[in-house]
N, C-alpha and C. Protein backbone atom coordinates (compact mmCIF):
# COMPACT_ATOMS: atom_id res chain seq x y z
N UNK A 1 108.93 55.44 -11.63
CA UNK A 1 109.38 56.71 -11.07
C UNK A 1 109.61 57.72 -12.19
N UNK A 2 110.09 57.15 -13.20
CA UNK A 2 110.50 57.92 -14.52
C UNK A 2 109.14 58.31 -15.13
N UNK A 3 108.21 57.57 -15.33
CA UNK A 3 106.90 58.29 -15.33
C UNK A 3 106.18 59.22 -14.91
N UNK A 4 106.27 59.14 -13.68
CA UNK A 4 105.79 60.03 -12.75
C UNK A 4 106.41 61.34 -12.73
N UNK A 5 107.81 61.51 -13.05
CA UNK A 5 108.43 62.70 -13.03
C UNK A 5 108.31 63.25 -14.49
N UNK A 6 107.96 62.80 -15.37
CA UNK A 6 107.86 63.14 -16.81
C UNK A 6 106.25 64.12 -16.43
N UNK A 7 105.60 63.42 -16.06
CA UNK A 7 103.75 63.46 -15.84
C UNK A 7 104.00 64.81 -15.07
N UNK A 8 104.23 65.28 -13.84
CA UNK A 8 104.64 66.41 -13.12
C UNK A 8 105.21 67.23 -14.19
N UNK A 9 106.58 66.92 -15.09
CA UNK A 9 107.26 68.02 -15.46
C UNK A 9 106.12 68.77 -16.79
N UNK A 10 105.11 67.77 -17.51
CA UNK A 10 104.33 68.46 -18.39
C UNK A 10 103.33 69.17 -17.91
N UNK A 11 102.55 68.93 -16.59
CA UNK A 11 101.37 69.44 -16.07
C UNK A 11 102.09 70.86 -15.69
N UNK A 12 103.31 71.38 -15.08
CA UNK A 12 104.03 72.17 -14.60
C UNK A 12 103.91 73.08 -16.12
N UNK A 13 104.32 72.61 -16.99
CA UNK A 13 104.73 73.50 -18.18
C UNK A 13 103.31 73.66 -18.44
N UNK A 14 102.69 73.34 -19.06
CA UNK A 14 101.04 73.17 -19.74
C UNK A 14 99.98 74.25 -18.53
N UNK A 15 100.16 75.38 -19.26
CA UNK A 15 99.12 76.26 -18.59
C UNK A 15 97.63 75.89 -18.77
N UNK A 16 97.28 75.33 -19.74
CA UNK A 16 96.22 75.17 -20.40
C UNK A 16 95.42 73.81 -19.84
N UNK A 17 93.97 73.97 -19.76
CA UNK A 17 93.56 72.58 -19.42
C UNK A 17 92.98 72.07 -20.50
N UNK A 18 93.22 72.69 -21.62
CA UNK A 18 92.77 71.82 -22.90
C UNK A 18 93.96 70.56 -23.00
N UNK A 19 95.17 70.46 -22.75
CA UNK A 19 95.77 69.41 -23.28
C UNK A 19 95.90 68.06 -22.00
N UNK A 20 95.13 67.27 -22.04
CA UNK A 20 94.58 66.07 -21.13
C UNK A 20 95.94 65.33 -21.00
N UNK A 21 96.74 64.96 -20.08
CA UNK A 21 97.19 63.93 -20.63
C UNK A 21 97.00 62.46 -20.53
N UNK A 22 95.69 62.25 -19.72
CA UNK A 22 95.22 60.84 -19.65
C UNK A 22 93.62 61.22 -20.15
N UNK A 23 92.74 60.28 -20.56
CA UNK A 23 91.49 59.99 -20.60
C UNK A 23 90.86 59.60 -19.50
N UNK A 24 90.38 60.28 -19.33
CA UNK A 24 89.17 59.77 -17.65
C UNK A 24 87.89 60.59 -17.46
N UNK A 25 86.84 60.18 -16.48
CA UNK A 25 85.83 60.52 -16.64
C UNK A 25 85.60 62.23 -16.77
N UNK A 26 86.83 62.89 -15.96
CA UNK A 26 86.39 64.31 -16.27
C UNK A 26 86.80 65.04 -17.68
N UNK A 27 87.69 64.22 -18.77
CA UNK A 27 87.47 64.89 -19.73
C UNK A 27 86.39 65.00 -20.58
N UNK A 28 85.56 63.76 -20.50
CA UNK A 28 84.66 63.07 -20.59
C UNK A 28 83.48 64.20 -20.49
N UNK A 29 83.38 64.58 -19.46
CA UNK A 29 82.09 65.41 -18.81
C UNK A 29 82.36 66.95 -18.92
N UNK A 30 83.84 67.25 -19.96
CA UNK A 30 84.40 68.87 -20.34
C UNK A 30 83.96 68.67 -21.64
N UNK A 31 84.71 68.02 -21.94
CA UNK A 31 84.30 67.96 -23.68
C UNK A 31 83.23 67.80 -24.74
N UNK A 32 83.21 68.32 -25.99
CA UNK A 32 81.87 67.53 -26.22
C UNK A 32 81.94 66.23 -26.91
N UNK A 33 80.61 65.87 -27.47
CA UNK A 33 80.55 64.41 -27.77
C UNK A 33 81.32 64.74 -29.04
N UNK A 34 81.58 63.25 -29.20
CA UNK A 34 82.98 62.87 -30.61
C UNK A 34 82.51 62.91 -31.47
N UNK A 35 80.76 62.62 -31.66
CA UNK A 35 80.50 62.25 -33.09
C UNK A 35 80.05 63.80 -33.74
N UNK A 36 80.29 63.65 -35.17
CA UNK A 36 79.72 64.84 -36.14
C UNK A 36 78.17 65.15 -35.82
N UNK A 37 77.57 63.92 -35.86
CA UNK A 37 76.00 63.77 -35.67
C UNK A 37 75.67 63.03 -34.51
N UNK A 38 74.38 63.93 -33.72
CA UNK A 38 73.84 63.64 -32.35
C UNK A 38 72.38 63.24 -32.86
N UNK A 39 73.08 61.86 -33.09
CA UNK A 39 71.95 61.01 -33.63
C UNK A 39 70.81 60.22 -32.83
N UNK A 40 70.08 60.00 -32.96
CA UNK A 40 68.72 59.64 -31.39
C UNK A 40 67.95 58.32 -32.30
N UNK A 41 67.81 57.00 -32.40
CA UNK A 41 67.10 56.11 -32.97
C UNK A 41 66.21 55.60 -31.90
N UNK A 42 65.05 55.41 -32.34
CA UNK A 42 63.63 55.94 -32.02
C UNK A 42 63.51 53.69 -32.60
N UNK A 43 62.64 53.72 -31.16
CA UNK A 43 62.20 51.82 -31.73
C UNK A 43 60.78 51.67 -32.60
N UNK A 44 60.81 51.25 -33.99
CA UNK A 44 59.61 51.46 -34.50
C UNK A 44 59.23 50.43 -35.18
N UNK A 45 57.77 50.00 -35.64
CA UNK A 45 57.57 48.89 -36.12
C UNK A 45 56.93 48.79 -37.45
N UNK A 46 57.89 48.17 -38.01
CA UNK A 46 58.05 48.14 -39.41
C UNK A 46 56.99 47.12 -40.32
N UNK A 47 55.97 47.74 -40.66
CA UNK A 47 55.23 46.73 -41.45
C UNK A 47 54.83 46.39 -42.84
N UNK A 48 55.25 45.04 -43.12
CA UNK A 48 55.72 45.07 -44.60
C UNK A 48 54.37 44.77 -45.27
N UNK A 49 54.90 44.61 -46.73
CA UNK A 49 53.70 45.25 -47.68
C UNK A 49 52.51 43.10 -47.52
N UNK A 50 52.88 42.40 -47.02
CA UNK A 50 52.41 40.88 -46.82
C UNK A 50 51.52 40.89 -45.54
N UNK A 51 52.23 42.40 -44.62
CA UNK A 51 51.31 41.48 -43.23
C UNK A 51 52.25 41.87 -42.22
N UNK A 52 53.69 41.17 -42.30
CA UNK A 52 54.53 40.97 -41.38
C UNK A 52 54.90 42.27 -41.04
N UNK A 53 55.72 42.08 -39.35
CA UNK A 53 56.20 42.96 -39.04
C UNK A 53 57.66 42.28 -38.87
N UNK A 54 58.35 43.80 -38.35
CA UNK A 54 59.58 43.79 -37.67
C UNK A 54 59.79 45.08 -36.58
N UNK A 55 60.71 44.93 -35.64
CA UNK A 55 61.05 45.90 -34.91
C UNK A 55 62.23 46.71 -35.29
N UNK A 56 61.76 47.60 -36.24
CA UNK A 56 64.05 48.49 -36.32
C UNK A 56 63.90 49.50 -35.58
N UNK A 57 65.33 50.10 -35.24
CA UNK A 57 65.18 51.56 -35.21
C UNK A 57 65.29 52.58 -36.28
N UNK A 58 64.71 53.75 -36.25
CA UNK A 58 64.60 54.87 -37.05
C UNK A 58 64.67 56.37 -36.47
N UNK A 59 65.06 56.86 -37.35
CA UNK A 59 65.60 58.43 -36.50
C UNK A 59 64.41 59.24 -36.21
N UNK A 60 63.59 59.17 -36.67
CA UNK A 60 61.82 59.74 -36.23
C UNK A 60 61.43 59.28 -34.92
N UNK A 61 60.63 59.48 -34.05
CA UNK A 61 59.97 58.86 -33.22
C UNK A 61 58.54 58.26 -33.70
N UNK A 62 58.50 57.35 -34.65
CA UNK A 62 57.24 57.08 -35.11
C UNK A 62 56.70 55.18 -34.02
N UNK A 63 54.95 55.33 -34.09
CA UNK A 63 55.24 53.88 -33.99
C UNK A 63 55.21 52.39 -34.56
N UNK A 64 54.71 53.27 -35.93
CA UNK A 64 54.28 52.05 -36.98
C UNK A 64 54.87 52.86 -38.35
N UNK A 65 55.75 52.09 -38.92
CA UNK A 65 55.74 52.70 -40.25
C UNK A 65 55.91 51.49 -41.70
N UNK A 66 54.80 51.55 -42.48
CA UNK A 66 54.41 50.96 -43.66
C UNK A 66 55.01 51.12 -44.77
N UNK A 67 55.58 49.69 -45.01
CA UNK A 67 56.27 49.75 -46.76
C UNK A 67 55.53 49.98 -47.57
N UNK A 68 55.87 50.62 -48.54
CA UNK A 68 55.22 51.06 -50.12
C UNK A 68 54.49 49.92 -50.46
N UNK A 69 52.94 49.56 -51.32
CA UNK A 69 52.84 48.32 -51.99
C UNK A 69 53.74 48.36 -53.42
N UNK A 70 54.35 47.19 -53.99
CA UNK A 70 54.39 47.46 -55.32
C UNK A 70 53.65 47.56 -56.59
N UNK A 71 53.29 48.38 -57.34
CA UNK A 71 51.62 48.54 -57.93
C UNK A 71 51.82 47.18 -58.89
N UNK A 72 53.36 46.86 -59.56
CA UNK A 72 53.44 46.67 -60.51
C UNK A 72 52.85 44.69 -60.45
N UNK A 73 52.49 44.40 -59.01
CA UNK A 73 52.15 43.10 -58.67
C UNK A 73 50.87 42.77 -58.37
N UNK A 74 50.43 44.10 -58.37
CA UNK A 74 48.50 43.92 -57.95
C UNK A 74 47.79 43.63 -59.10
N UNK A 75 46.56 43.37 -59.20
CA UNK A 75 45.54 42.82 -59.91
C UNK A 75 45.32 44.39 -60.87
N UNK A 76 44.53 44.22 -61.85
CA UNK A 76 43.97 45.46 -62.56
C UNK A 76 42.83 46.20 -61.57
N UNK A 77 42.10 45.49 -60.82
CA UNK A 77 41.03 46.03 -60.10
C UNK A 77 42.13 46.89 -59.14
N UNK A 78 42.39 45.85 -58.14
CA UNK A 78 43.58 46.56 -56.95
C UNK A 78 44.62 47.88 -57.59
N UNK A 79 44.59 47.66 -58.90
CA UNK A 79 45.45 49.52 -59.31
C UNK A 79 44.49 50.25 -59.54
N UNK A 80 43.25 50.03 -60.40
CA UNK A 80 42.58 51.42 -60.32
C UNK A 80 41.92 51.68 -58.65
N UNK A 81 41.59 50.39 -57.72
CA UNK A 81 41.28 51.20 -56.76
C UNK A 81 42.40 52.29 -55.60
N UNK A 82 43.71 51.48 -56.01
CA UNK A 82 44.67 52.52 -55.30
C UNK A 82 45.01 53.54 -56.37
N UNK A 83 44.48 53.66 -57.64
CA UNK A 83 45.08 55.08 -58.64
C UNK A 83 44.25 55.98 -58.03
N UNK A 84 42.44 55.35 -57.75
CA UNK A 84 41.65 56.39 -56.94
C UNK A 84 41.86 57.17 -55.72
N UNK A 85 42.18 56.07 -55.27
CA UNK A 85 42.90 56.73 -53.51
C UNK A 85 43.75 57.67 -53.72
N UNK A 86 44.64 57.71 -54.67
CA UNK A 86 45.49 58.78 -54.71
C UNK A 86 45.22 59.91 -55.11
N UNK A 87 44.42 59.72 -55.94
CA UNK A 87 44.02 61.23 -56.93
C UNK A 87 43.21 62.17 -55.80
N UNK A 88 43.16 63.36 -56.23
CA UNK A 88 42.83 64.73 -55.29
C UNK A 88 41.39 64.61 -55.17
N UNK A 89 40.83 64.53 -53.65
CA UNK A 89 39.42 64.57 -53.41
C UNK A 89 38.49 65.83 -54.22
N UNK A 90 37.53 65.85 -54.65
CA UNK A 90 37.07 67.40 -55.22
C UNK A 90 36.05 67.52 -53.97
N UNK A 91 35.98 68.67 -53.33
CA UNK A 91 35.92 69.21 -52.40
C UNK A 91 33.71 69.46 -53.13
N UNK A 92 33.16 69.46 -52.41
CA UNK A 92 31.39 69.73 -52.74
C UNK A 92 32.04 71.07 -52.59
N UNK A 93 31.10 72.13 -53.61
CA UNK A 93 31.15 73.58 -53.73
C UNK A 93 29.80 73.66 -52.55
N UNK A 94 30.21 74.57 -51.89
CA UNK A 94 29.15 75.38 -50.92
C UNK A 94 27.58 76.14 -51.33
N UNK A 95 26.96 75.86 -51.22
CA UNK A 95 25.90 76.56 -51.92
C UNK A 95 25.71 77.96 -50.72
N UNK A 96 25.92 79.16 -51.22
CA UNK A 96 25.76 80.51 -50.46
C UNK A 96 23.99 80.37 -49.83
N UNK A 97 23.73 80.67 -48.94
CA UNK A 97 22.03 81.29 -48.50
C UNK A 97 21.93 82.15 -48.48
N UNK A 98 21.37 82.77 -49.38
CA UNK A 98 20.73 84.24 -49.60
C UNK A 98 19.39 84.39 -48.23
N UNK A 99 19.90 85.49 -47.53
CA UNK A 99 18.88 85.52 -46.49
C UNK A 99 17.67 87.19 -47.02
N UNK A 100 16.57 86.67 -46.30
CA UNK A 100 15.58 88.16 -47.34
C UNK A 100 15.82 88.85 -46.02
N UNK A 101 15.74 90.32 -45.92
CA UNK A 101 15.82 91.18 -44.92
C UNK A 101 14.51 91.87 -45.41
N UNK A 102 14.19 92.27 -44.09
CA UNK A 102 13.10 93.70 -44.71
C UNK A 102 13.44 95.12 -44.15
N UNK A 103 14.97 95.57 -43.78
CA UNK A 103 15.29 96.18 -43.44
C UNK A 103 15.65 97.39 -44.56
N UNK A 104 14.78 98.87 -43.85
CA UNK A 104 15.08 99.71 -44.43
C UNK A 104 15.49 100.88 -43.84
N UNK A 105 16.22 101.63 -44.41
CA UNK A 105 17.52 102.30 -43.80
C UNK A 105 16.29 104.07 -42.93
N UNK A 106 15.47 103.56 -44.08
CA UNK A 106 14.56 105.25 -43.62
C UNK A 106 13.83 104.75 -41.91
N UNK A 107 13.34 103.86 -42.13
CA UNK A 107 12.97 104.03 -40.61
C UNK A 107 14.05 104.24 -39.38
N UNK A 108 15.33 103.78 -39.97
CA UNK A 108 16.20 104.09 -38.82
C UNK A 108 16.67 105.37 -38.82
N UNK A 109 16.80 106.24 -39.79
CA UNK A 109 17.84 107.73 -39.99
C UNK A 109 16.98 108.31 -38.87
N UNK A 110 16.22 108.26 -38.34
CA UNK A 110 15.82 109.35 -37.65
C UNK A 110 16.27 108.99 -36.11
N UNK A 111 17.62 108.41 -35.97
CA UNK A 111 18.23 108.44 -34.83
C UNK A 111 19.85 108.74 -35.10
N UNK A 112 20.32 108.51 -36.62
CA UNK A 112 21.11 109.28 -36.65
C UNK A 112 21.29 111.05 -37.46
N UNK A 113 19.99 111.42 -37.24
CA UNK A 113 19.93 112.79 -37.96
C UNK A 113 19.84 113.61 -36.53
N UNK A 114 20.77 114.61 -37.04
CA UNK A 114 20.94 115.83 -36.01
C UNK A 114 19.75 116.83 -36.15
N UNK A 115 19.27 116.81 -34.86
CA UNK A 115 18.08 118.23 -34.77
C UNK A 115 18.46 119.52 -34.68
């Protein structure tokens, strides 16, 4: 009973509906969420540098994501062919086509010359 009349005498005083005095679903659905960060983990599959997989989550929505190899365990062949892979493709230079015209400007002026 002493509860109950305490509970009445604060809701009476308390103009405000910011100060709750119980937790329940409607503060719940006023307020916002508690955490600093509205964090979203995304299910992705993790495949290691042997073969294997695993399932983690990750904050990306990705669906496969690949560990680094370590260079420092590969063969001499296996580093220069991944030093190649890395280095910058050189792009083939374009060769321009020179096209021949036989266009000459005198046979046309005589449609833009004023009579």
């Amino acid at each position: 009973l002493q509860a109950v009349v305490t509970h009445r005498c604060l809701q009476a005083t308390s103009t405000f509906h910011t100060t709750v005095f119980q937790s329940d679903s409607n503060r719940t659905c006023v307020v916002r969420f508690g955490r600093q960060k509205y964090e979203r983990m995304y299910p992705v599959l993790l495949v290691r540098p042997d073969g294997s997989t695993i399932n983690i989550r990750y904050k990306e929505p990705r669906r496969i994501m690949k560990m680094p190899v370590d260079i420092t365990t590969l063969s001499e062949e296996e580093k220069k062919i991944r030093m190649r892979k890395r280095e910058p493709k050189r792009a083939a230079k374009q060769k321009l086509d020179d096209f021949e015209d036989d266009f000459k400007v005198d046979d046309y002026s005589k449609f833009w010359k004023k009579k």
